[in-house]
Protein backbone atom coordinates (compact mmCIF):
# COMPACT_ATOMS: atom_id res chain seq x y z
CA UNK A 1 -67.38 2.97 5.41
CA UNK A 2 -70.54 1.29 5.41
CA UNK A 3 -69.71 -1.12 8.25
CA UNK A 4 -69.23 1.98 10.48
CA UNK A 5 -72.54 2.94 9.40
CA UNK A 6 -74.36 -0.27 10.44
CA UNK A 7 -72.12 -0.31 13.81
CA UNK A 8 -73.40 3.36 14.60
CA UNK A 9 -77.32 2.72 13.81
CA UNK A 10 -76.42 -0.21 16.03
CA UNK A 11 -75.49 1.50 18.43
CA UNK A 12 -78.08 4.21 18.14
CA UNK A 13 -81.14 1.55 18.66
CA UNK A 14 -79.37 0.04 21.79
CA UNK A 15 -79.52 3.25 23.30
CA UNK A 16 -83.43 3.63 21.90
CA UNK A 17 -83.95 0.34 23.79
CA UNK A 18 -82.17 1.28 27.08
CA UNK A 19 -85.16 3.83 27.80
CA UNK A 20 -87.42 3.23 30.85
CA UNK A 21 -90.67 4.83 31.62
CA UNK A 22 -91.21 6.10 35.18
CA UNK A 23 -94.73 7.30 36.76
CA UNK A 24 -94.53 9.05 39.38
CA UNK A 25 -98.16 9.37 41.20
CA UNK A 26 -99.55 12.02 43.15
CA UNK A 27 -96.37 14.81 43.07
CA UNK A 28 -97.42 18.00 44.67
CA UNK A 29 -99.02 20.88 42.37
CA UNK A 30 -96.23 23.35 43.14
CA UNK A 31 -92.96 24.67 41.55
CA UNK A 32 -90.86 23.30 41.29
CA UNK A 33 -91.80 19.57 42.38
CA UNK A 34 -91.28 18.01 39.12
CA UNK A 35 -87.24 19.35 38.83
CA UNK A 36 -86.67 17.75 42.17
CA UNK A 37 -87.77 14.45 40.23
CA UNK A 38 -85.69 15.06 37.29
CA UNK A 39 -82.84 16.42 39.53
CA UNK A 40 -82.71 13.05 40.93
CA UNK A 41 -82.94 11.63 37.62
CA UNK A 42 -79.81 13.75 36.39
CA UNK A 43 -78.10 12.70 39.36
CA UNK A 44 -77.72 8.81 38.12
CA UNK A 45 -76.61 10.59 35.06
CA UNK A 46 -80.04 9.91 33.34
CA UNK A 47 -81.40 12.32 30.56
CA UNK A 48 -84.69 12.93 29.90
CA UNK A 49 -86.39 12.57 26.58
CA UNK A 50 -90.04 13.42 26.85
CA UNK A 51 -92.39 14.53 30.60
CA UNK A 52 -95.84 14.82 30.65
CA UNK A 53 -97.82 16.01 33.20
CA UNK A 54 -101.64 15.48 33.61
CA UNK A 55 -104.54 16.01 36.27
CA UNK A 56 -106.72 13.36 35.76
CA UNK A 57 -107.50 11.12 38.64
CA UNK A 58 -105.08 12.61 40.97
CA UNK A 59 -106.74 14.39 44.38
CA UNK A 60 -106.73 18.27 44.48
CA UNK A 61 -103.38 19.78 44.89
CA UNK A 62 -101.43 17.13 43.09
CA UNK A 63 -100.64 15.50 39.50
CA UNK A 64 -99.34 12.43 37.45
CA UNK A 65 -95.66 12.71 36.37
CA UNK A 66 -94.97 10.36 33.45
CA UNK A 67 -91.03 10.58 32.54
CA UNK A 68 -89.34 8.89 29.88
CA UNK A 69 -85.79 8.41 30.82
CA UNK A 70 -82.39 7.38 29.34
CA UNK A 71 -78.90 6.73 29.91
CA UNK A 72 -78.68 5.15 33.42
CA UNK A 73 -76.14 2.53 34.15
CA UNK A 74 -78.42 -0.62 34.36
CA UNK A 75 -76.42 -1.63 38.10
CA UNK A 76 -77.92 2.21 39.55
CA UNK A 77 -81.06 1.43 38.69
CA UNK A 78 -82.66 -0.43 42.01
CA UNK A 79 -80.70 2.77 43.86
CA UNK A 80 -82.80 5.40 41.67
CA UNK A 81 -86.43 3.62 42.32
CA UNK A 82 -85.33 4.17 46.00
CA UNK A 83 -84.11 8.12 45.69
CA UNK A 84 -87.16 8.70 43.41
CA UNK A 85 -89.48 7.33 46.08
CA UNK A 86 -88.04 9.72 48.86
CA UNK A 87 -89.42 12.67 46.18
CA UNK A 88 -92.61 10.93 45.11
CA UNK A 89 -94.85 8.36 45.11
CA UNK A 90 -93.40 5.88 41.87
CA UNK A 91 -96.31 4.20 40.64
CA UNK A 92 -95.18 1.98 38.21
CA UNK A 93 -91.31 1.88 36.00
CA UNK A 94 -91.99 0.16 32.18
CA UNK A 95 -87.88 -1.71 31.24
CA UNK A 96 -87.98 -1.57 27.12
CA UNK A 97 -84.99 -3.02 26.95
CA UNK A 98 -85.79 -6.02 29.68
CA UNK A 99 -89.53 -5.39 28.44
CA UNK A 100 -90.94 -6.13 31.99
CA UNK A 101 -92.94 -3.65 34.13
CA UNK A 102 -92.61 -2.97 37.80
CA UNK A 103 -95.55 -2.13 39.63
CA UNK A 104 -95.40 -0.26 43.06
């Protein structure tokens, strides 16, 4: 029993690690305009496990987006930076589990 234990918390912090971070600069202050983000996001069969929005050092009329994603097949990831940038400026996407950041 306990080895099933120690290969599910395994498990568990693999999946911990496979988060990314994605920023996406300078989305348009309207409804609606972060779901078409996330909708994308859902689409690679991603989950979302925290958003946070904020207005600081953005120009009038739009905000920061800062989404921390989950669950996307490591080979669909080049293919989501792509779809995400046809919705939004990406500013920068943080790999955990590769620890590397990406820079736009």
């Amino acid at each position: 029993m306990r080895i099933n234990r120690v290969i599910w918390y395994s498990k568990f912090v693999d999946k911990l690690w496979d988060k990314h971070q994605v920023e996406v600069h300078e989305v348009e202050d309207r409804p609606g305009s972060i779901k078409e983000v996330t909708d994308v996001i859902r689409e690679y069969g991603g989950r979302m496990g925290s958003i946070l929005t904020s207005y600081d050092m953005v120009p009038e009329g739009f905000r920061r987006v800062y989404i921390r994603m989950y669950g996307i097949d490591r080979f669909k990831i080049n293919r989501l930076k792509e779809a995400l940038k046809e919705k939004a400026r990406l500013l920068y996407m943080v790999d955990r589990r590769e620890t590397t950041r990406e820079t736009f």
